[in-house]
N, C-alpha and C. Protein backbone atom coordinates (compact mmCIF):
# COMPACT_ATOMS: atom_id res chain seq x y z
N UNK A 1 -0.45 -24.88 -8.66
CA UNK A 1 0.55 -23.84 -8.43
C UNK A 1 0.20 -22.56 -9.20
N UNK A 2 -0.08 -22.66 -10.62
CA UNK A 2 -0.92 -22.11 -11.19
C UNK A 2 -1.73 -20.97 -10.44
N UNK A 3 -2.23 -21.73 -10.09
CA UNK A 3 -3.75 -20.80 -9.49
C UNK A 3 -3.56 -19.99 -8.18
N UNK A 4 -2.63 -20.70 -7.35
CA UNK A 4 -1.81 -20.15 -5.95
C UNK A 4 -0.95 -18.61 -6.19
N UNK A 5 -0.24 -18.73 -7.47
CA UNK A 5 0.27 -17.82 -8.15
C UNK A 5 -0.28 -16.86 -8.11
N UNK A 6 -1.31 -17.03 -8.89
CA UNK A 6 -2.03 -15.53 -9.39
C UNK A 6 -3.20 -15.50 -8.35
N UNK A 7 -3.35 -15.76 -6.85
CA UNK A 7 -4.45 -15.60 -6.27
C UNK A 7 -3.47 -14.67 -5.74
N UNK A 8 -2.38 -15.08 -5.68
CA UNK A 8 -1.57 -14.03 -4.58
C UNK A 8 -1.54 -12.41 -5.24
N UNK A 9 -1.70 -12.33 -6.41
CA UNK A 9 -1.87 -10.68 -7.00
C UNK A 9 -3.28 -10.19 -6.39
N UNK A 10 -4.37 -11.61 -6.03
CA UNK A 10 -5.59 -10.73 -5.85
C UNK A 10 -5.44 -10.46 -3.98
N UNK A 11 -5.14 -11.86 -3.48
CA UNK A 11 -4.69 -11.70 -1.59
C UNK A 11 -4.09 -10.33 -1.46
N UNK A 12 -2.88 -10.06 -2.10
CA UNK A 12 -1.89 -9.11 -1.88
C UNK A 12 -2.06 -8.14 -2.28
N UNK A 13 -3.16 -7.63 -3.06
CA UNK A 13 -3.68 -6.46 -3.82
C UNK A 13 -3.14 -5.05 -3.33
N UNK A 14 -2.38 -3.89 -3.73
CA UNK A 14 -1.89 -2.98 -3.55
C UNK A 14 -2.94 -1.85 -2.55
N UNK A 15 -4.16 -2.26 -3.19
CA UNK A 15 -5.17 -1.52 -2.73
C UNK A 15 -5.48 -2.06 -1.11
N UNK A 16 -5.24 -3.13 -0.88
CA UNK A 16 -5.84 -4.15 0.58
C UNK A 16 -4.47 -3.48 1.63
N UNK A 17 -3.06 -3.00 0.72
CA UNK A 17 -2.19 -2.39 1.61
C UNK A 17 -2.12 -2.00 3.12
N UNK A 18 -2.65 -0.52 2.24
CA UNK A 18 -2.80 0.46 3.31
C UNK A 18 -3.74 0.28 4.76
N UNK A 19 -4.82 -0.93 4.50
CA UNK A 19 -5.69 -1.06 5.39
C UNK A 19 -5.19 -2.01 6.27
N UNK A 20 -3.92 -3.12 5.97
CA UNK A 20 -3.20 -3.80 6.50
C UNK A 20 -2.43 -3.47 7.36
N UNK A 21 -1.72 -2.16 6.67
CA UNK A 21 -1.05 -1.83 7.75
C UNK A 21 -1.72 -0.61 8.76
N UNK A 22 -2.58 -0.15 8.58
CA UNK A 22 -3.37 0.17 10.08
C UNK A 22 -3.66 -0.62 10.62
N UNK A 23 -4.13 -1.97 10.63
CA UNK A 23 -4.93 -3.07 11.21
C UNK A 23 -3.28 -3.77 11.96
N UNK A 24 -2.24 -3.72 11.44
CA UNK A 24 -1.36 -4.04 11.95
C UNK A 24 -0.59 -2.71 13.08
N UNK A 25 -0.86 -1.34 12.91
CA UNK A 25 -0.74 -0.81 13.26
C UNK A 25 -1.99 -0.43 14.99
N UNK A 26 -2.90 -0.84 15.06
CA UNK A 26 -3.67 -0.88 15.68
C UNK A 26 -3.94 -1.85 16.70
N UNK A 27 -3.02 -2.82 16.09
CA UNK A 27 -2.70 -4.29 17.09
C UNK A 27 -1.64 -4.02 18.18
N UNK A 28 -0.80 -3.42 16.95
CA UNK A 28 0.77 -3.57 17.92
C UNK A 28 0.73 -2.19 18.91
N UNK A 29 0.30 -1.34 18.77
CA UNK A 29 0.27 -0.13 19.37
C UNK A 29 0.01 -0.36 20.97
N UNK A 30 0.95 0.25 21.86
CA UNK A 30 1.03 -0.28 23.38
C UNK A 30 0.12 0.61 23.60
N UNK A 31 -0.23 2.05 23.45
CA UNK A 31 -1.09 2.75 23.93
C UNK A 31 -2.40 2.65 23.83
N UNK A 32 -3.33 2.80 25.06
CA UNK A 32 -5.00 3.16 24.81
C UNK A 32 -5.68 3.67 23.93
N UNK A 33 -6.39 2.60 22.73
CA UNK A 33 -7.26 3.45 21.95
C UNK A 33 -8.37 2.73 22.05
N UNK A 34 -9.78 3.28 22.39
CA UNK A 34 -10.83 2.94 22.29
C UNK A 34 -11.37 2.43 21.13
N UNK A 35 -11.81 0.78 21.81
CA UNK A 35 -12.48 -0.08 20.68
C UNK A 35 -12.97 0.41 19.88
N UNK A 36 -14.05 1.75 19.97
CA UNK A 36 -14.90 1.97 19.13
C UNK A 36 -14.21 3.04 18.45
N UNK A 37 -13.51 3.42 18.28
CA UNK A 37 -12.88 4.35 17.68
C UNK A 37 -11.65 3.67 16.69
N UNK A 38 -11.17 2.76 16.82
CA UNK A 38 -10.43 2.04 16.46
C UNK A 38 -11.52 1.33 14.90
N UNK A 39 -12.51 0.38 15.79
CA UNK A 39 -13.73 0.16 14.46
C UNK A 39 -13.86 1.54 13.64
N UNK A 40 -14.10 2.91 14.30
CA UNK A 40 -14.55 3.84 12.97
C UNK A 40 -13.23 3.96 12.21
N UNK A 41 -11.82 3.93 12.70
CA UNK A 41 -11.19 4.36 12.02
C UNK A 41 -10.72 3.22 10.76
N UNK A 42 -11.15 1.92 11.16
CA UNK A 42 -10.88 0.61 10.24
C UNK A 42 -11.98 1.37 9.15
N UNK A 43 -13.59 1.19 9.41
CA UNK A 43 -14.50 1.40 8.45
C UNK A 43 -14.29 2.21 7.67
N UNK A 44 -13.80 3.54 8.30
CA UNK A 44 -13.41 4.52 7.34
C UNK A 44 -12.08 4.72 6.59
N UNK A 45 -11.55 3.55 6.97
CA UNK A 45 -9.85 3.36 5.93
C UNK A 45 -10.35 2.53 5.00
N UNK A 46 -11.63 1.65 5.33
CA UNK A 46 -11.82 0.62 4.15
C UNK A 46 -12.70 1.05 3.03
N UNK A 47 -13.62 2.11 3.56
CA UNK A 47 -14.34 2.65 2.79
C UNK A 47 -13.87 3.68 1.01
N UNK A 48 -13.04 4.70 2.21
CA UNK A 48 -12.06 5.05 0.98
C UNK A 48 -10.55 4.53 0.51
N UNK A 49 -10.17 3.64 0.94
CA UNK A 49 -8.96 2.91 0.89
C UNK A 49 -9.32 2.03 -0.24
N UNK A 50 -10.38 0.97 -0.11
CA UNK A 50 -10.75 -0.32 -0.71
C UNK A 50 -12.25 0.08 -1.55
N UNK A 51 -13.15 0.24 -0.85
CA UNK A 51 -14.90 0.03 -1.63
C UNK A 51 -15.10 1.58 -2.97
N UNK A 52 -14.62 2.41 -2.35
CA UNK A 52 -14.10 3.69 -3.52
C UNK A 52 -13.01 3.16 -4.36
N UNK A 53 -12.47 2.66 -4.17
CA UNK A 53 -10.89 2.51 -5.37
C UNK A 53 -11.78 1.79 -6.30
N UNK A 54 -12.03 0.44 -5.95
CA UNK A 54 -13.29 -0.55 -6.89
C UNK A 54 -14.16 -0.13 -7.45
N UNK A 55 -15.28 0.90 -6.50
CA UNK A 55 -16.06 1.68 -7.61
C UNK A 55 -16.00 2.24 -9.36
N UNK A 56 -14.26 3.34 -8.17
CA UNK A 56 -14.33 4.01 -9.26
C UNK A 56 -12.98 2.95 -10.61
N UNK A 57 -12.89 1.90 -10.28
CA UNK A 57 -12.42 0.83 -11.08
C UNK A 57 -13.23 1.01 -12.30
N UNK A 58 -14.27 0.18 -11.65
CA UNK A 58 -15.54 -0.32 -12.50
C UNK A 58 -16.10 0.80 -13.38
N UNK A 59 -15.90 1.88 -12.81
CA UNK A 59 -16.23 2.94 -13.54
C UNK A 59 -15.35 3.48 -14.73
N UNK A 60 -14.27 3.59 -14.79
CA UNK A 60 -13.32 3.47 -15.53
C UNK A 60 -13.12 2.49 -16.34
N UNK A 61 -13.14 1.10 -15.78
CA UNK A 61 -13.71 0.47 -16.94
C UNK A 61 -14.72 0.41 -17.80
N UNK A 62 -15.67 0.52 -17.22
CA UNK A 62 -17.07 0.86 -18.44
C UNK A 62 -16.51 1.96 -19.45
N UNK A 63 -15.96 2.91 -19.12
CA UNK A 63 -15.57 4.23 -19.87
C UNK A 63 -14.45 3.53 -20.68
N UNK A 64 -13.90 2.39 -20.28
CA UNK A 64 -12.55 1.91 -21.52
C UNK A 64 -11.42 2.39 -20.66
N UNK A 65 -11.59 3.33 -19.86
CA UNK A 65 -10.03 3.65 -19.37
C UNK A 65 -8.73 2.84 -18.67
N UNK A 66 -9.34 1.59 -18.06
CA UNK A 66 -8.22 0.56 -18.23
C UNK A 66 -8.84 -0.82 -18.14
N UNK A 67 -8.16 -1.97 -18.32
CA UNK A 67 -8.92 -2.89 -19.17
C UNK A 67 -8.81 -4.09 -17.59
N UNK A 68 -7.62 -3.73 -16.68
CA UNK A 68 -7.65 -4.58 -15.60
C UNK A 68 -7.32 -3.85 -14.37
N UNK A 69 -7.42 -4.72 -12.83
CA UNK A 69 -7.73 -3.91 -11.93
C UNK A 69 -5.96 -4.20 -11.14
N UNK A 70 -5.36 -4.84 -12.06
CA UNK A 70 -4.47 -4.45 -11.42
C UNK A 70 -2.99 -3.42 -12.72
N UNK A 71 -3.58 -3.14 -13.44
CA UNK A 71 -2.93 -1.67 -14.37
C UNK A 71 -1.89 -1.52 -14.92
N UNK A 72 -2.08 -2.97 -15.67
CA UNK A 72 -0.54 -3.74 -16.07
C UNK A 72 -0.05 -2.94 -17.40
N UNK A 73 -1.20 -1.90 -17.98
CA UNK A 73 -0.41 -1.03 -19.34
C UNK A 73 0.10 0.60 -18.04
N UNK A 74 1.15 0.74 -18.65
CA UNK A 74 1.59 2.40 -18.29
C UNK A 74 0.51 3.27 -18.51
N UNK A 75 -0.04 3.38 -19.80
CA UNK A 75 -1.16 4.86 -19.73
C UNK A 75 -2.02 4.65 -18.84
N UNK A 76 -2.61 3.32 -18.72
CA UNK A 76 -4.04 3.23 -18.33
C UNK A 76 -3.75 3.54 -16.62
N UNK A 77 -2.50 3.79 -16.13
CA UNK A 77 -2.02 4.24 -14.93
C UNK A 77 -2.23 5.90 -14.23
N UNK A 78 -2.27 6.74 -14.89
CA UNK A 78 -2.40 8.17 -14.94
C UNK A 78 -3.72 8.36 -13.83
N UNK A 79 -4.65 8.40 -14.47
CA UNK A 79 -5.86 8.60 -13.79
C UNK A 79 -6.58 7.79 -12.88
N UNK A 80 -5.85 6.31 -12.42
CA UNK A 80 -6.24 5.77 -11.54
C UNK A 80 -5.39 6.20 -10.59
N UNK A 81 -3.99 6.21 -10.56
CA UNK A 81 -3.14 6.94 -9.37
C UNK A 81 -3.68 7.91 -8.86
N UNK A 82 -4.07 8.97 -9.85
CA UNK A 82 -4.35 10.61 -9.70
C UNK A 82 -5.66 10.23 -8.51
N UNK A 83 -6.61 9.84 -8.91
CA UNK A 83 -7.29 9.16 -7.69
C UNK A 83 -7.34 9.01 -6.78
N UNK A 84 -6.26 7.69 -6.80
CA UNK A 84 -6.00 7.04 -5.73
C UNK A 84 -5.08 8.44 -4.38
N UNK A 85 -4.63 9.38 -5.10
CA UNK A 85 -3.61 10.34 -4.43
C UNK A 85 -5.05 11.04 -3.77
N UNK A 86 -5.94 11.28 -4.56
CA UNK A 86 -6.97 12.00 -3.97
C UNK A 86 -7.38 11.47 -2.82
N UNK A 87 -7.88 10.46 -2.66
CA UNK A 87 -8.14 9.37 -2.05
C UNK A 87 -7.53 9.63 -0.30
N UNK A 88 -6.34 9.25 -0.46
CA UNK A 88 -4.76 9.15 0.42
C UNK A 88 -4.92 10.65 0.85
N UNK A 89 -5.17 11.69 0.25
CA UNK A 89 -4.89 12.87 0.94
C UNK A 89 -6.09 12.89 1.93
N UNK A 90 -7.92 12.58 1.53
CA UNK A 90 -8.80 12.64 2.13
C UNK A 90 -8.82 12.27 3.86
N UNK A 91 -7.63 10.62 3.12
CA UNK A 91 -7.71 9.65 4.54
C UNK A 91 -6.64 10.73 5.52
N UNK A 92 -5.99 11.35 5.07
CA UNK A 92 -4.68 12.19 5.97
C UNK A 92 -5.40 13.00 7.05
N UNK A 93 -5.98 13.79 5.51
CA UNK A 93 -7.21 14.68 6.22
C UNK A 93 -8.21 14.96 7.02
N UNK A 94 -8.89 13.51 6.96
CA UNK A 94 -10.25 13.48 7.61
C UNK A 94 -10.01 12.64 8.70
N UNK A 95 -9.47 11.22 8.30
CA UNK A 95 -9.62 10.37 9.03
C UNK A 95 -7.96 9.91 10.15
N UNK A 96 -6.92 10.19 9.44
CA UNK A 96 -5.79 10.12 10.51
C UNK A 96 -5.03 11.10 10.72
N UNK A 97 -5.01 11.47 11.73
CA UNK A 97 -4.45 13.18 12.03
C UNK A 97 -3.26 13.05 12.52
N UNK A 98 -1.98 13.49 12.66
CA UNK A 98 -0.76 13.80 12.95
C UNK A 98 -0.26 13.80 14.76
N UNK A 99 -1.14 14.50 15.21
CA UNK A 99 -1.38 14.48 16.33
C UNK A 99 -1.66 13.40 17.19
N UNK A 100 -2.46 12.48 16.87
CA UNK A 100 -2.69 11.21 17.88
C UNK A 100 -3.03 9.74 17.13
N UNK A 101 -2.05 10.22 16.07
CA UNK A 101 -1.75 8.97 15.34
C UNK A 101 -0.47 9.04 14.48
N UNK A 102 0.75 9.60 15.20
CA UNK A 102 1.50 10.02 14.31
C UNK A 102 2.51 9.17 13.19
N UNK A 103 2.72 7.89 13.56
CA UNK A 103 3.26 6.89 12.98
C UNK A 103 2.28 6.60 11.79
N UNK A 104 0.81 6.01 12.26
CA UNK A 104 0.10 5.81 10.95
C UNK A 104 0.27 7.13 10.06
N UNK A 105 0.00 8.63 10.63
CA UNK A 105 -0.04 9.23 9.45
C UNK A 105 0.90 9.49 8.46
N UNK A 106 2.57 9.59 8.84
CA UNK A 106 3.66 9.12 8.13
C UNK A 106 3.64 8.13 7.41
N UNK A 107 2.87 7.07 7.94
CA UNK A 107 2.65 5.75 6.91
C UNK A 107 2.15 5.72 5.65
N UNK A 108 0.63 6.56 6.16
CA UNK A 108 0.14 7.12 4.66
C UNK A 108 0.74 8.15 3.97
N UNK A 109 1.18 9.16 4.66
CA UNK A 109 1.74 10.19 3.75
C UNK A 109 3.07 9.38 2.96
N UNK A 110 3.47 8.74 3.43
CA UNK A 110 4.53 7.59 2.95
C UNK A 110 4.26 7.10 1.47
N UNK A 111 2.89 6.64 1.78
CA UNK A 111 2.24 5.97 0.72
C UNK A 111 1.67 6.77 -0.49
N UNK A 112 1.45 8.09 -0.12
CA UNK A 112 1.31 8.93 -0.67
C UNK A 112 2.32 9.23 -1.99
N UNK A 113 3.16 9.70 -1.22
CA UNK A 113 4.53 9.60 -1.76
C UNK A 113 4.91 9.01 -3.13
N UNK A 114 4.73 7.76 -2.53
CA UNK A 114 5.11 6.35 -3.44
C UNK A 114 4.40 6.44 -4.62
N UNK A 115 2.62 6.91 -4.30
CA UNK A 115 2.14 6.90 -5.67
C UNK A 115 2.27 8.16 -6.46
N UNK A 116 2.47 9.51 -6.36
CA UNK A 116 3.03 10.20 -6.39
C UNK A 116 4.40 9.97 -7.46
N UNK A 117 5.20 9.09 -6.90
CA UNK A 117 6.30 8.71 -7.67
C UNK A 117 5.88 8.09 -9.06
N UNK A 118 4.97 7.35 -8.40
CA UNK A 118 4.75 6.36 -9.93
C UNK A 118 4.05 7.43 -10.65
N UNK A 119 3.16 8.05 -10.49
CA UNK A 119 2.79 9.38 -11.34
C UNK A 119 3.66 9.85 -12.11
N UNK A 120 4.80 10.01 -11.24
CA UNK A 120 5.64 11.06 -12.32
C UNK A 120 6.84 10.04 -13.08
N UNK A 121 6.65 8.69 -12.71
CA UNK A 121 7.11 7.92 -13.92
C UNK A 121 6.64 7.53 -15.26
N UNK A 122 4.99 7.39 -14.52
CA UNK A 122 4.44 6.92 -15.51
C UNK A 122 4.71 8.52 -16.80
N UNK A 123 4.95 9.37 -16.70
CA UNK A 123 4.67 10.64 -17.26
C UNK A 123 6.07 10.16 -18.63
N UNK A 124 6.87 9.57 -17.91
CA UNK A 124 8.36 8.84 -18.65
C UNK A 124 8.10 7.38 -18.82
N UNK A 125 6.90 7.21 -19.11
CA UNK A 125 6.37 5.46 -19.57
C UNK A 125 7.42 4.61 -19.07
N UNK A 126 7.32 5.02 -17.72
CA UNK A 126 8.30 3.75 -16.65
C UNK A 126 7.34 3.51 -15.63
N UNK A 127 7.41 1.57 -15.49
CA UNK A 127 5.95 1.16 -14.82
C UNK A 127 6.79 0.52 -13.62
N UNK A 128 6.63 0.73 -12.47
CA UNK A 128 6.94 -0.05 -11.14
C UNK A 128 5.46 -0.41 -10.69
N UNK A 129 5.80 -1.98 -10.10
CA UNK A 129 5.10 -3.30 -9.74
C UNK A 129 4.14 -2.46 -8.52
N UNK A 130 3.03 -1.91 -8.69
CA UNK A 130 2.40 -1.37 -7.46
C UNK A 130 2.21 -2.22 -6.61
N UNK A 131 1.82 -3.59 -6.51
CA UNK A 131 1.90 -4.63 -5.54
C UNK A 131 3.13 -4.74 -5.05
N UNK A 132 4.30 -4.59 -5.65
CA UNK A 132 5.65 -4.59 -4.36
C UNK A 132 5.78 -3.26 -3.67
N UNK A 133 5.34 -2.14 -4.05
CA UNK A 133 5.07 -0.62 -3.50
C UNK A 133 4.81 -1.01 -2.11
N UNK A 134 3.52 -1.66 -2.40
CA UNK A 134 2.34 -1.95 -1.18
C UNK A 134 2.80 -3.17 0.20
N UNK A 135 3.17 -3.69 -0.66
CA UNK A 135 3.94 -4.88 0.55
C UNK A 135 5.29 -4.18 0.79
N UNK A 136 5.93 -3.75 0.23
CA UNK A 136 7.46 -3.41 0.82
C UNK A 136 6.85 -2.00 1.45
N UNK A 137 5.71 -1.28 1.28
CA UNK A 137 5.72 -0.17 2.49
C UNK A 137 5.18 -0.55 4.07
N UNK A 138 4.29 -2.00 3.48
CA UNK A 138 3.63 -2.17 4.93
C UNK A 138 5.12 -2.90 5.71
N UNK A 139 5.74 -3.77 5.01
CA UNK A 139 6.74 -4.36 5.69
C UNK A 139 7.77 -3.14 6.57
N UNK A 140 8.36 -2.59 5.74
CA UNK A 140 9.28 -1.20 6.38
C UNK A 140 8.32 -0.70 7.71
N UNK A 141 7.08 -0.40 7.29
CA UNK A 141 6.32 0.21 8.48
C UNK A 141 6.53 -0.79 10.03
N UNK A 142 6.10 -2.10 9.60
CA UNK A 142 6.33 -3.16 10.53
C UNK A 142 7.44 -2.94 11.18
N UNK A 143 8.61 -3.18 10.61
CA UNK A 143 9.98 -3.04 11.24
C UNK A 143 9.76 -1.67 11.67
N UNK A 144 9.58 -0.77 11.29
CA UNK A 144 9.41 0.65 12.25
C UNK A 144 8.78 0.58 13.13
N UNK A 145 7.74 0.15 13.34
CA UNK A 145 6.86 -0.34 14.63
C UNK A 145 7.72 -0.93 15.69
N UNK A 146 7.95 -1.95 15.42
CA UNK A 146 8.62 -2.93 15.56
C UNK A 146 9.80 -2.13 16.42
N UNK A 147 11.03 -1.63 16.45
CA UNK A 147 11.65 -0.51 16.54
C UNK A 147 11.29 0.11 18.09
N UNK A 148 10.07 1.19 17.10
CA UNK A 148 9.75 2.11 17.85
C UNK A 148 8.44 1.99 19.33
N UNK A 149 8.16 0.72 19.22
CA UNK A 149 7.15 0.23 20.49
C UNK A 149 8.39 -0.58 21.17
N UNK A 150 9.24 -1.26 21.00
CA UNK A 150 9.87 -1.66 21.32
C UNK A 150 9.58 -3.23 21.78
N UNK A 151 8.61 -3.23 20.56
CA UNK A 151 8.08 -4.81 20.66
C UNK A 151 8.66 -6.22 19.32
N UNK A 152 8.34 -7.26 20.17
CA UNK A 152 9.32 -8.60 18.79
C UNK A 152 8.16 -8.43 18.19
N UNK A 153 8.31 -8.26 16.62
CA UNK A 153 6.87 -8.85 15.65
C UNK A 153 7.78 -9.54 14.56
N UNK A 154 9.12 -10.20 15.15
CA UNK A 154 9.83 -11.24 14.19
C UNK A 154 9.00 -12.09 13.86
N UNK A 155 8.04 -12.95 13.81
CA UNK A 155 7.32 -13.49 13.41
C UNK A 155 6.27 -12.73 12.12
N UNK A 156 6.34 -11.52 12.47
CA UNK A 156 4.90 -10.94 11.82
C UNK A 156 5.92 -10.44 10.61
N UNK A 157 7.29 -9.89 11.10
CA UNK A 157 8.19 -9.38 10.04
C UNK A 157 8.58 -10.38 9.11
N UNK A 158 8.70 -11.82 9.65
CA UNK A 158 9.07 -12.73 8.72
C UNK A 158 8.09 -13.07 7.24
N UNK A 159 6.76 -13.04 8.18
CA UNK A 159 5.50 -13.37 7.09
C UNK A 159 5.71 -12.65 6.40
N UNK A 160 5.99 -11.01 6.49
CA UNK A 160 5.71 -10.12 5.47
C UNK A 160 7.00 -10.18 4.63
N UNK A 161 8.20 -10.63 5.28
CA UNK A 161 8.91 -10.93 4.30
C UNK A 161 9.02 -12.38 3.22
N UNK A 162 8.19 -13.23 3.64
CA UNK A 162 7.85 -14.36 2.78
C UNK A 162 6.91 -13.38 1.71
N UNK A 163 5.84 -12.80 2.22
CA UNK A 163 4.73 -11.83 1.62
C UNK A 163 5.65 -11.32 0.17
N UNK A 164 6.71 -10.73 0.39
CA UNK A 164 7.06 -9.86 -0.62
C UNK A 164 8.06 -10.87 -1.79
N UNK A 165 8.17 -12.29 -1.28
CA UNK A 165 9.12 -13.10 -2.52
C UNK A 165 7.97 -13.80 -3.00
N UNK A 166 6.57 -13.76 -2.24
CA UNK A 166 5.50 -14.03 -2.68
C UNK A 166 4.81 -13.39 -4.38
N UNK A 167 4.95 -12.21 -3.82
CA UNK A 167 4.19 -11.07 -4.07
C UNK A 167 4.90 -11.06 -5.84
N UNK A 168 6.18 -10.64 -5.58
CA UNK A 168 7.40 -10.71 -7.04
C UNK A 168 7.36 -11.97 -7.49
N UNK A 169 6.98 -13.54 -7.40
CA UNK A 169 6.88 -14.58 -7.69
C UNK A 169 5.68 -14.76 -8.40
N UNK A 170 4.51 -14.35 -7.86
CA UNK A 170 3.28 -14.00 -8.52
C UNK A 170 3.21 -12.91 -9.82
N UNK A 171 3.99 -11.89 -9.84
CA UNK A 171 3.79 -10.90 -10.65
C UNK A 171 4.94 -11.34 -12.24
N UNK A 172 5.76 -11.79 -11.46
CA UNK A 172 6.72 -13.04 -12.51
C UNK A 172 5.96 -13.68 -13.11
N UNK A 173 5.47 -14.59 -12.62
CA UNK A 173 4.68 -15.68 -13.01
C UNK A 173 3.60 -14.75 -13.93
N UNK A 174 2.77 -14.06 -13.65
CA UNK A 174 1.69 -13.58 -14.69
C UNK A 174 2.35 -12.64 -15.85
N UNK A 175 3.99 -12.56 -15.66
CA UNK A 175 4.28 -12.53 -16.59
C UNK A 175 3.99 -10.66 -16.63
N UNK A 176 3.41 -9.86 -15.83
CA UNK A 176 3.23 -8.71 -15.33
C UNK A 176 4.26 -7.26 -15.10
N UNK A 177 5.70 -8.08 -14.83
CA UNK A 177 6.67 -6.85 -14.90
C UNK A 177 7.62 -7.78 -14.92
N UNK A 178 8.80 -6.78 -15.05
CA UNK A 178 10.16 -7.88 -15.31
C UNK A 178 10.87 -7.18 -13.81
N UNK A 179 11.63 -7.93 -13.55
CA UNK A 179 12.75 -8.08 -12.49
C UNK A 179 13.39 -6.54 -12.23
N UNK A 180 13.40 -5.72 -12.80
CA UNK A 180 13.79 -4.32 -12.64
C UNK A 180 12.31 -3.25 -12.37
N UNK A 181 11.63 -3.81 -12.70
CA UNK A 181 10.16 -3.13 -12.55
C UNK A 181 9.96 -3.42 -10.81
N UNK A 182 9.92 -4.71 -10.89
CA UNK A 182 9.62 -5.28 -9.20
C UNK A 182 10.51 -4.62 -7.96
N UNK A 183 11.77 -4.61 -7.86
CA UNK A 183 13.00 -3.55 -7.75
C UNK A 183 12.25 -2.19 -7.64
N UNK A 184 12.20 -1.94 -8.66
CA UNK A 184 11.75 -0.43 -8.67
C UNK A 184 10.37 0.03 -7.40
N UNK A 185 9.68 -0.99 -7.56
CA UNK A 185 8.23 -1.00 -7.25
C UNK A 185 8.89 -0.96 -5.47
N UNK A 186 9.80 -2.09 -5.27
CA UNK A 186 10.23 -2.54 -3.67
C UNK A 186 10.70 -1.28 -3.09
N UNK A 187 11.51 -0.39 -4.03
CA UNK A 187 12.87 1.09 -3.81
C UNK A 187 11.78 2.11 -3.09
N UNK A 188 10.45 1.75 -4.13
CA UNK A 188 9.48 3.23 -4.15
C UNK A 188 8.55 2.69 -2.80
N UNK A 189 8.77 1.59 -2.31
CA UNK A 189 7.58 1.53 -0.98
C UNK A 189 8.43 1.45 -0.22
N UNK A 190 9.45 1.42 0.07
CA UNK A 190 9.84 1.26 0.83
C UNK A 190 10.81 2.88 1.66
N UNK A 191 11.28 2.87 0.29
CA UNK A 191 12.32 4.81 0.93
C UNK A 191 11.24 5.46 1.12
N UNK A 192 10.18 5.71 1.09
CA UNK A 192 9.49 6.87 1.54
C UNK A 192 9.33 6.57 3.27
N UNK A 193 8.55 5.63 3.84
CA UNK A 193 8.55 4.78 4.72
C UNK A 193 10.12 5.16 5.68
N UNK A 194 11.26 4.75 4.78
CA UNK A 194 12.64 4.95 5.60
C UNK A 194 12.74 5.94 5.88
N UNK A 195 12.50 7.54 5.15
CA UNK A 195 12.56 8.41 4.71
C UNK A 195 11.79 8.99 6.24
N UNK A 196 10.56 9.15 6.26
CA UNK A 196 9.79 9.82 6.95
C UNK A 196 9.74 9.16 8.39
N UNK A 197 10.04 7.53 8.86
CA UNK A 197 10.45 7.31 10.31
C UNK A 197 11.14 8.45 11.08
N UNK A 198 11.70 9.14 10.09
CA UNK A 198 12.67 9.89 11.16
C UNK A 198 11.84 11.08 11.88
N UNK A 199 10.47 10.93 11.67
CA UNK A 199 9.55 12.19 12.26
C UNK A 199 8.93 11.91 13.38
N UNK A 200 8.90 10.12 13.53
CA UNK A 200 8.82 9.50 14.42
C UNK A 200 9.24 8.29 14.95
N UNK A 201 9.72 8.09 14.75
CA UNK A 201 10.46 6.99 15.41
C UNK A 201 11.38 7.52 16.83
């Protein structure tokens, strides 16, 4: 149980998020998008979404700047967010445009948002659970989908809601944030998400 626990901080990783929910976003979508365009737009969400975040992990760690990859002290939070925002604006920018992807790009700018928030908490050494950020934004997105295609993904909504008593059960267990942190973490992925449906939905 042990070990089930804390695999779920690495399965559920905050960073694996955002690429989840395009990949879920890309499934459910009733409209025509070409296979191959669909592959560039996965490669290039995973590239700077996932294989850049890790890089520049590792890099930061060698330098001392935080000691784990999932950023369980407040300071060592600052300059990996700041990043990660860089990051999130690139993907807005380059890779999902407003125009003929307008749900995903609310999603990210969503996500944007969220880290954004934690930025300016961390500034008031207040830490929300970035792994419930990440699952409670892809979940909200789901149900917006969900919604707005006018398709059942009760099944897919349920998983992600097992996903998120998962997710706070794991971060409990490692002993990682307390019960108002996790809360906090669920508030901040999720209202941005509620927040910005209304541009499309």
């Amino acid at each position: 149980m042990n070990f089930f626990l804390r695999s779920i901080s690495y399965v559920l990783h905050p960073l694996l998020m955002p690429l989840l929910g395009a990949i879920i976003y890309f499934a459910a979508a009733p409209r025509f998008i070409p296979e191959n365009i669909i592959k560039a737009k996965i490669i290039g969400l995973t590239i700077l979404t996932v294989f850049v975040p890790v890089l520049l992990y590792f890099f930061l760690k060698n330098m001392g700047a935080v000691s784990s990859i999932h950023l369980d002290h407040v300071k060592q939070r600052r300059l990996p967010l700041v990043l990660q925002s860089i990051l999130l604006i690139l993907v807005i920018k380059i890779i999902i445009d407003a125009y003929h992807y307008p749900e995903l790009y609310f999603f990210f700018l969503g996500i944007l948002l969220s880290i954004l928030s934690c930025i300016f908490m961390v500034l008031f050494n207040i830490k929300a659970s970035l792994h419930m950020i990440g699952i409670g934004a892809v979940t909200m997105f789901t149900i917006a989908l969900s919604i707005h295609f006018g398709m059942n993904l009760i099944v897919l909504i349920s998983s992600l809601m097992i996903a998120n008593g998962l997710v706070a059960t794991s971060r409990l267990h490692c002993k990682a944030h307390s019960n108002l942190e996790l809360i906090l973490g669920f508030l901040l992925g999720v209202i941005p998400q509620l927040t910005l449906v209304n541009f499309w939905l």
